[in-house]
Protein backbone atom coordinates (compact mmCIF):
# COMPACT_ATOMS: atom_id res chain seq x y z
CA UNK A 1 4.09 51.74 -10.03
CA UNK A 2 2.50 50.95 -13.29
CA UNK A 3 -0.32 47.98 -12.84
CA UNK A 4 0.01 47.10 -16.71
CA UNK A 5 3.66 46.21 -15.96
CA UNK A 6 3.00 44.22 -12.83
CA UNK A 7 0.38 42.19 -14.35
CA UNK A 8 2.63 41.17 -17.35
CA UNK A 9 5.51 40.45 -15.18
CA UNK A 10 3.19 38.23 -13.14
CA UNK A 11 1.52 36.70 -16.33
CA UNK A 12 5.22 35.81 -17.13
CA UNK A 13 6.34 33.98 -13.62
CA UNK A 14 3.12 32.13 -14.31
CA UNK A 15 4.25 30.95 -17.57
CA UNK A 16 7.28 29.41 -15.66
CA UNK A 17 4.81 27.54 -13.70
CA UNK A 18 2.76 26.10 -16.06
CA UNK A 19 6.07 24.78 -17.76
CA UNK A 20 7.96 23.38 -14.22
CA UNK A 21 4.86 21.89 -14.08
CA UNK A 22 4.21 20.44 -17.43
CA UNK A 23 7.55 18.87 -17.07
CA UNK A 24 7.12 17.18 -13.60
CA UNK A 25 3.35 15.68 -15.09
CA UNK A 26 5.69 13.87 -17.77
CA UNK A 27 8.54 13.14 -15.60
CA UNK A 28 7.58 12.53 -11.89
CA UNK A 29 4.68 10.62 -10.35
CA UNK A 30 2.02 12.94 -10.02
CA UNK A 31 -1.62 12.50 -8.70
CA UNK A 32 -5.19 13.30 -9.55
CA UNK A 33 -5.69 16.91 -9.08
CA UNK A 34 -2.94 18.27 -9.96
CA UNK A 35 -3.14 18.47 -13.69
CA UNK A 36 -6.49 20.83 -12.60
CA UNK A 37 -3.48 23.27 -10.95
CA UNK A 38 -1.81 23.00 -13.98
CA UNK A 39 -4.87 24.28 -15.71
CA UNK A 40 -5.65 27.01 -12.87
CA UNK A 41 -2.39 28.25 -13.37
CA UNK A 42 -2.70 28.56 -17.06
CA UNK A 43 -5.88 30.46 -16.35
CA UNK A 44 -3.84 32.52 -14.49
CA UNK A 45 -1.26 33.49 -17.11
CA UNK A 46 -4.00 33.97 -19.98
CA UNK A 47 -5.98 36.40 -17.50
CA UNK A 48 -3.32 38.82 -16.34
CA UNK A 49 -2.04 38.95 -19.90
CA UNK A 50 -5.41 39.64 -21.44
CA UNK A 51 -6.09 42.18 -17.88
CA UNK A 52 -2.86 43.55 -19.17
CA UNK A 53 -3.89 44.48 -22.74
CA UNK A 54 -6.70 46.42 -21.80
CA UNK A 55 -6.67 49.43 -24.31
CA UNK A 56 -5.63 47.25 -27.05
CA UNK A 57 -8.15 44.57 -27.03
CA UNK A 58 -11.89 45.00 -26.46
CA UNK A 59 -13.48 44.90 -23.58
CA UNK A 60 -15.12 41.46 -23.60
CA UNK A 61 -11.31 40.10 -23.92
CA UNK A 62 -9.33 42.57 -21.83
CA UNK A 63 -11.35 42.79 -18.68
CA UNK A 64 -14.43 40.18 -18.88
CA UNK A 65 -12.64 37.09 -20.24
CA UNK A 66 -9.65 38.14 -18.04
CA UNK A 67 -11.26 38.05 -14.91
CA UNK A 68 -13.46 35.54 -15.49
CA UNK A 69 -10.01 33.39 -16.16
CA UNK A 70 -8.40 34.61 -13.29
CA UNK A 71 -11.76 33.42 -11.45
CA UNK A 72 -11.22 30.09 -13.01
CA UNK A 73 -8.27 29.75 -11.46
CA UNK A 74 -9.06 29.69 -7.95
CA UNK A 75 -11.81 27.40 -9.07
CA UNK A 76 -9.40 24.96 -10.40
CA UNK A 77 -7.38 25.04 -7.45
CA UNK A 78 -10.21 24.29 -5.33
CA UNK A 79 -11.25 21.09 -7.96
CA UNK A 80 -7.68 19.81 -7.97
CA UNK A 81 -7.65 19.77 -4.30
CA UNK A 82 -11.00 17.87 -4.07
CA UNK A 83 -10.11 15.20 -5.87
CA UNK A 84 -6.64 15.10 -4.50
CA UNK A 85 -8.28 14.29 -1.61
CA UNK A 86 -10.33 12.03 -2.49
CA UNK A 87 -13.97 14.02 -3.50
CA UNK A 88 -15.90 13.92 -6.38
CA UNK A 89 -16.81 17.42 -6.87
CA UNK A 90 -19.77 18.57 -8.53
CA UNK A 91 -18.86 20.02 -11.81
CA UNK A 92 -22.30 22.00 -12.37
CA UNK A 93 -22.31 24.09 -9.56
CA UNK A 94 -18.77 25.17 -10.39
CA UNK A 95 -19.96 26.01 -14.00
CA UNK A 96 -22.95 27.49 -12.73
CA UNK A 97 -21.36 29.89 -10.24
CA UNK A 98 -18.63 30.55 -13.56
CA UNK A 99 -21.82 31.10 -15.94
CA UNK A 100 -23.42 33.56 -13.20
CA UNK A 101 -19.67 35.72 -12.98
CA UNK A 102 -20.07 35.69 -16.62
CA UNK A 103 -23.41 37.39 -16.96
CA UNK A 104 -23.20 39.69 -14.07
CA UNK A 105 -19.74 41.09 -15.00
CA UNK A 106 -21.13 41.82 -18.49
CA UNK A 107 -23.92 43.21 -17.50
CA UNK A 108 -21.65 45.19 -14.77
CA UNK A 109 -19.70 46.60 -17.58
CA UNK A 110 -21.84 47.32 -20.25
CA UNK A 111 -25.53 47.54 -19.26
CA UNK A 112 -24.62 49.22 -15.49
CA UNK A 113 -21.24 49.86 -15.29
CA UNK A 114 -20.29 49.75 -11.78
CA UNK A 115 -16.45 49.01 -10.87
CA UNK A 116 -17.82 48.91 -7.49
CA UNK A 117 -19.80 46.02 -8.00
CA UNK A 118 -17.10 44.05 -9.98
CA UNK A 119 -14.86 44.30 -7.46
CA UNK A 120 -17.45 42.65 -4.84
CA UNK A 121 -18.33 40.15 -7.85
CA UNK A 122 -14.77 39.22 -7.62
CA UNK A 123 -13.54 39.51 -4.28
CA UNK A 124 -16.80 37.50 -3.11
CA UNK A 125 -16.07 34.23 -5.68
CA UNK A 126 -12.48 34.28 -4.78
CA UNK A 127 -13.19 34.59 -1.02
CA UNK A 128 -15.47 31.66 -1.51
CA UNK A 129 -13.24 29.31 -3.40
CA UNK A 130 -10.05 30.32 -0.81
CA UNK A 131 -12.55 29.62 2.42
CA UNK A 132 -13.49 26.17 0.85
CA UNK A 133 -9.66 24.94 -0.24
CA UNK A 134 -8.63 26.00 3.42
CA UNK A 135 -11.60 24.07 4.91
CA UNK A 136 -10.04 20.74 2.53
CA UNK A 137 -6.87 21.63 3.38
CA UNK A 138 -7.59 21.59 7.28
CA UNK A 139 -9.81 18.75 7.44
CA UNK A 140 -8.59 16.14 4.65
CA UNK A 141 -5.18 16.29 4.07
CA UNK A 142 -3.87 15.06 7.09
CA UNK A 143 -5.78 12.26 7.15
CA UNK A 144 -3.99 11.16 3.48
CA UNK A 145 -0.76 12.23 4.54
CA UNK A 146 -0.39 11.78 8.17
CA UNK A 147 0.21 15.49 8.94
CA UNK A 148 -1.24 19.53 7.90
CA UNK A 149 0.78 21.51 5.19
CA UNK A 150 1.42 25.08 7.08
CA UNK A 151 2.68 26.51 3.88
CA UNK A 152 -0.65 25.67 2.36
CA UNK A 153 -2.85 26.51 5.14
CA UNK A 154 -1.19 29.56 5.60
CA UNK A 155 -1.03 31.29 2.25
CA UNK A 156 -5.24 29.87 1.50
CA UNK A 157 -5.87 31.48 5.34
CA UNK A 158 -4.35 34.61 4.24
CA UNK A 159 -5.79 34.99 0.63
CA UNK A 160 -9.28 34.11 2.12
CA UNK A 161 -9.04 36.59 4.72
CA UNK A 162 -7.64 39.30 2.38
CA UNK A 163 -10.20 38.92 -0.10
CA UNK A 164 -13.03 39.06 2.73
CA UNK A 165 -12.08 42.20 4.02
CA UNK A 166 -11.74 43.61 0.77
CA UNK A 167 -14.96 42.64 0.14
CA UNK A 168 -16.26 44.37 3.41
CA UNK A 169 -14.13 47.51 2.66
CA UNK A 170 -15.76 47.80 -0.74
CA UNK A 171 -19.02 47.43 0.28
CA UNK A 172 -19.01 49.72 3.74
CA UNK A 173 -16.25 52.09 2.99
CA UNK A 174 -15.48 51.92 -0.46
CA UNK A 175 -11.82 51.25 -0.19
CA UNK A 176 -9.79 51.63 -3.52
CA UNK A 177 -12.71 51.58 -6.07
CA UNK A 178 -10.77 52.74 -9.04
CA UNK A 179 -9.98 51.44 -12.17
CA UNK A 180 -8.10 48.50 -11.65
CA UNK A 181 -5.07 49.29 -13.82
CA UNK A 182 -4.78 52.76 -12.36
CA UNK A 183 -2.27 53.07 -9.30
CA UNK A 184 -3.50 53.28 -6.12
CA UNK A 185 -2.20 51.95 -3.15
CA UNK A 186 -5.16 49.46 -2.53
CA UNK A 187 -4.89 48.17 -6.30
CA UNK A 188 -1.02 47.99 -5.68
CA UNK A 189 -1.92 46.31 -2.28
CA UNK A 190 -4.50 43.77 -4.16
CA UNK A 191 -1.76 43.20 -6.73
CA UNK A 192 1.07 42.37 -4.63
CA UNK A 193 -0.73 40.04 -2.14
CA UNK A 194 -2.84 38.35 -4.67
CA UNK A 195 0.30 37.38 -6.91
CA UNK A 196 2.87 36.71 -4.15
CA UNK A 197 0.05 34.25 -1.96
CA UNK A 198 -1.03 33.03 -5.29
CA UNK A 199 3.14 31.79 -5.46
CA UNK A 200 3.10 30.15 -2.06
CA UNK A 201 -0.38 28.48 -2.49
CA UNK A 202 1.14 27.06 -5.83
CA UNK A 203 4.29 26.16 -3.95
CA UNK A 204 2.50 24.45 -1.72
CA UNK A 205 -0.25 22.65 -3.73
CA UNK A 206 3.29 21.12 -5.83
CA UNK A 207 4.33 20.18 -2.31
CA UNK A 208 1.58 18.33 -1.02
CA UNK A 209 2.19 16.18 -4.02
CA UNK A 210 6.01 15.59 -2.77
CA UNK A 211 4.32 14.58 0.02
CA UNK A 212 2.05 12.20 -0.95
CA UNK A 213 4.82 10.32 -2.99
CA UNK A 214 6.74 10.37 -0.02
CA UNK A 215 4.14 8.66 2.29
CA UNK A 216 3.66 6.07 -0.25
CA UNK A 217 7.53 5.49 -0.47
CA UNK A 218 7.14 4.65 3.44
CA UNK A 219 4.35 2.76 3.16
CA UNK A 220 5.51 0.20 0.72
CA UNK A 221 9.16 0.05 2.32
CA UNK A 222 7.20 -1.08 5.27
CA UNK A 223 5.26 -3.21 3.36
CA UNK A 224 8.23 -5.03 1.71
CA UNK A 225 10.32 -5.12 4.46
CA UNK A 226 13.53 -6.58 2.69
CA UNK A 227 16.64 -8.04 3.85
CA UNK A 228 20.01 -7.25 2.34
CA UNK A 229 23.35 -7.28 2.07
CA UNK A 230 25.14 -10.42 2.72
CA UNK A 231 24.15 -13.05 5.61
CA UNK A 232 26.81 -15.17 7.24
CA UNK A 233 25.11 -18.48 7.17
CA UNK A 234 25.91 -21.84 8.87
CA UNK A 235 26.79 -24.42 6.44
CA UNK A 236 25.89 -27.29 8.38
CA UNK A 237 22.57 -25.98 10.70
CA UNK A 238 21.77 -22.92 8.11
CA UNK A 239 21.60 -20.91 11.76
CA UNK A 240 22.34 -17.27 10.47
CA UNK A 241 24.91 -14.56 12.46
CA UNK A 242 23.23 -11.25 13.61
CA UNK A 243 25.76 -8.22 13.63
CA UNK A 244 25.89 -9.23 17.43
CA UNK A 245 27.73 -12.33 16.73
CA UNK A 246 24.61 -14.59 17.69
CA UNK A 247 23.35 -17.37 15.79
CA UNK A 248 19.45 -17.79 15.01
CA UNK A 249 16.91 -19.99 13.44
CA UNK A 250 16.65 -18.86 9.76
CA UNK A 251 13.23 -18.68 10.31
CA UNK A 252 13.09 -16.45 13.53
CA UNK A 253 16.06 -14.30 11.64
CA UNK A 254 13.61 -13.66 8.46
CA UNK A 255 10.46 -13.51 10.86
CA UNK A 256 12.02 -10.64 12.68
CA UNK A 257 13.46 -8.31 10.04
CA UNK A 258 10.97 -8.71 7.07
CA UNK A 259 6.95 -9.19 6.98
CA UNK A 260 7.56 -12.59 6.34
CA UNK A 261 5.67 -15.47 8.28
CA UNK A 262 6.53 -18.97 7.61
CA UNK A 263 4.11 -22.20 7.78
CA UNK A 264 5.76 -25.84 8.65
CA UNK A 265 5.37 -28.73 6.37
CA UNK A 266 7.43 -31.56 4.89
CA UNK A 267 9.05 -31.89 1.37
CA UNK A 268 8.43 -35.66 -0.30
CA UNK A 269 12.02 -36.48 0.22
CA UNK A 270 11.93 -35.43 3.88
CA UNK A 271 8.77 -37.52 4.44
CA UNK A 272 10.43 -40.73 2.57
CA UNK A 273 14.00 -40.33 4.40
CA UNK A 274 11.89 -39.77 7.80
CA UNK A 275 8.54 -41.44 7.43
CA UNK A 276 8.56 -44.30 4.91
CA UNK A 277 6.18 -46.22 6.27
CA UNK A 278 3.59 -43.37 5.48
CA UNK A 279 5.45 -41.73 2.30
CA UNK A 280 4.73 -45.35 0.69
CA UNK A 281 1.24 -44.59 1.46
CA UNK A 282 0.68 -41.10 0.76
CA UNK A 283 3.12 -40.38 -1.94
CA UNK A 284 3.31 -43.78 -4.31
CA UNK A 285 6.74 -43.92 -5.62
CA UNK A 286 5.53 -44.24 -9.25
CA UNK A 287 3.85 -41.00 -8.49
CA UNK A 288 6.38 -38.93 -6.05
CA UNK A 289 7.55 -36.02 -7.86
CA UNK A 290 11.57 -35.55 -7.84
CA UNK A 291 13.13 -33.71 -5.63
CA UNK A 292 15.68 -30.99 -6.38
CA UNK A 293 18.61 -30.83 -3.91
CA UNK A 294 19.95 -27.23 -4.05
């Protein structure tokens, strides 16, 4: 199977992404972090196209600035998920780690070329940045949405693990160190799982969103607690009819199917029709403010 082919059919499906999810940033409700998946998947598409071209762009492009995009990705994954949750995190050690890829994979492809060593460069960032989404993705997300995303956990468990046993395999046995774009069934392996857990991670990052929009939906219907539709209402004692055929206070009614709670006082007509004696004390008739009989 030709790896040039694969990684422009992949760089295409990412396109799609970026685009379904350009249009839900300017037509949904979305939430902090997830315009930094937008960007990670952009990454994506830009580094499998330029991985793609190798041969007809130099090397800097094809193969440094690729990978160091495709790198970028699974850092903005890991950002976007931060602050989805809730962290702040710190945007010089992810530069930092981003500058050292840089240098070391130039100077592991032009001063000591080593494909050896760029594939444990790699393999070693992207098990990093997998390990630490799966650790936010166990420990923070269910406490901001009541409940663990499987499809998440799932596809960052398996990408992590994949990656770290690549990593080992490179460095004890020396599984699949080829050229990248050459066939071989560990590059088509690396390929295949990198692209197709890359989709469900995405999938599921886009769903955690869903979620979070949905918890807040149930929140604030609780919150409100309306009534509606129409209430049969007494026209003499204002006692209202359940579905039961019972008749309550208006008060209890409301008390017991809103978040409504009601404090007892007297209006000034009240307190002049059933006090006088104190309404021509405490509200002067020059003074009491009209009443409006509804």
């Amino acid at each position: 199977m030709d790896m040039r082919s694969l990684n422009l059919a992949w760089s295409a499906i990412a396109v799609t992404w970026v685009i379904l999810m350009l249009f839900m940033q300017r037509t949904r409700k979305t939430y902090p972090g997830f315009g930094h998946w937008t960007l990670g998947t952009l990454a994506a598409c830009l580094g499998l196209f330029l991985i793609a071209s190798r041969g007809h762009l130099p090397l800097l492009l094809s193969m440094v600035t690729g990978n160091l995009l495709l790198v970028a990705q699974v850092m903005f994954f890991y950002r976007g998920l931060a602050i989805f949750v809730g962290q702040r995190p710190n945007p010089w050690a992810d530069g930092g780690l981003l500058a050292f890829f840089l240098a070391a994979y130039v100077g592991l492809t032009y001063a000591h070329p080593s494909t050896k060593w760029r594939i444990v460069l790699f393999s070693s960032l992207y098990a990093y940045y997998f390990l630490r989404c799966l650790l936010l993705a166990w420990r923070q997300v269910p406490a901001l949405l009541g409940g663990r995303n499987w499809l998440v956990l799932s596809s960052l468990g398996m990408m992590a693990a994949f990656y770290s046993l690549r990593l080992l395999g490179v460095l004890l046995w020396d599984w699949g160190v080829v050229d990248l774009l050459v066939s071989s069934p560990m590059n088509l392996a690396t390929n295949l799982a990198t692209a197709c857990l890359g989709i469900l991670t995405l999938a599921g990052l886009i769903f955690l969103n869903v979620q979070r929009l949905e918890v807040e939906l149930q929140s604030a219907q609780r919150e409100v607690g309306l009534l509606g539709g129409l209430l049969p209402i007494c026209s003499k004692c204002k006692r209202i009819r359940d579905d039961s055929g019972y008749w309550h206070q208006v008060e209890r009614y409301i008390a017991a199917h809103s978040q409504a709670a009601f404090t007892h006082g007297i209006c000034p007509q009240c307190l002049q029709d059933l006090y006088p004696e104190v309404a021509d004390k405490v509200l002067p008739q020059a003074a009491a403010p009209e009443t409006r009989q509804d």
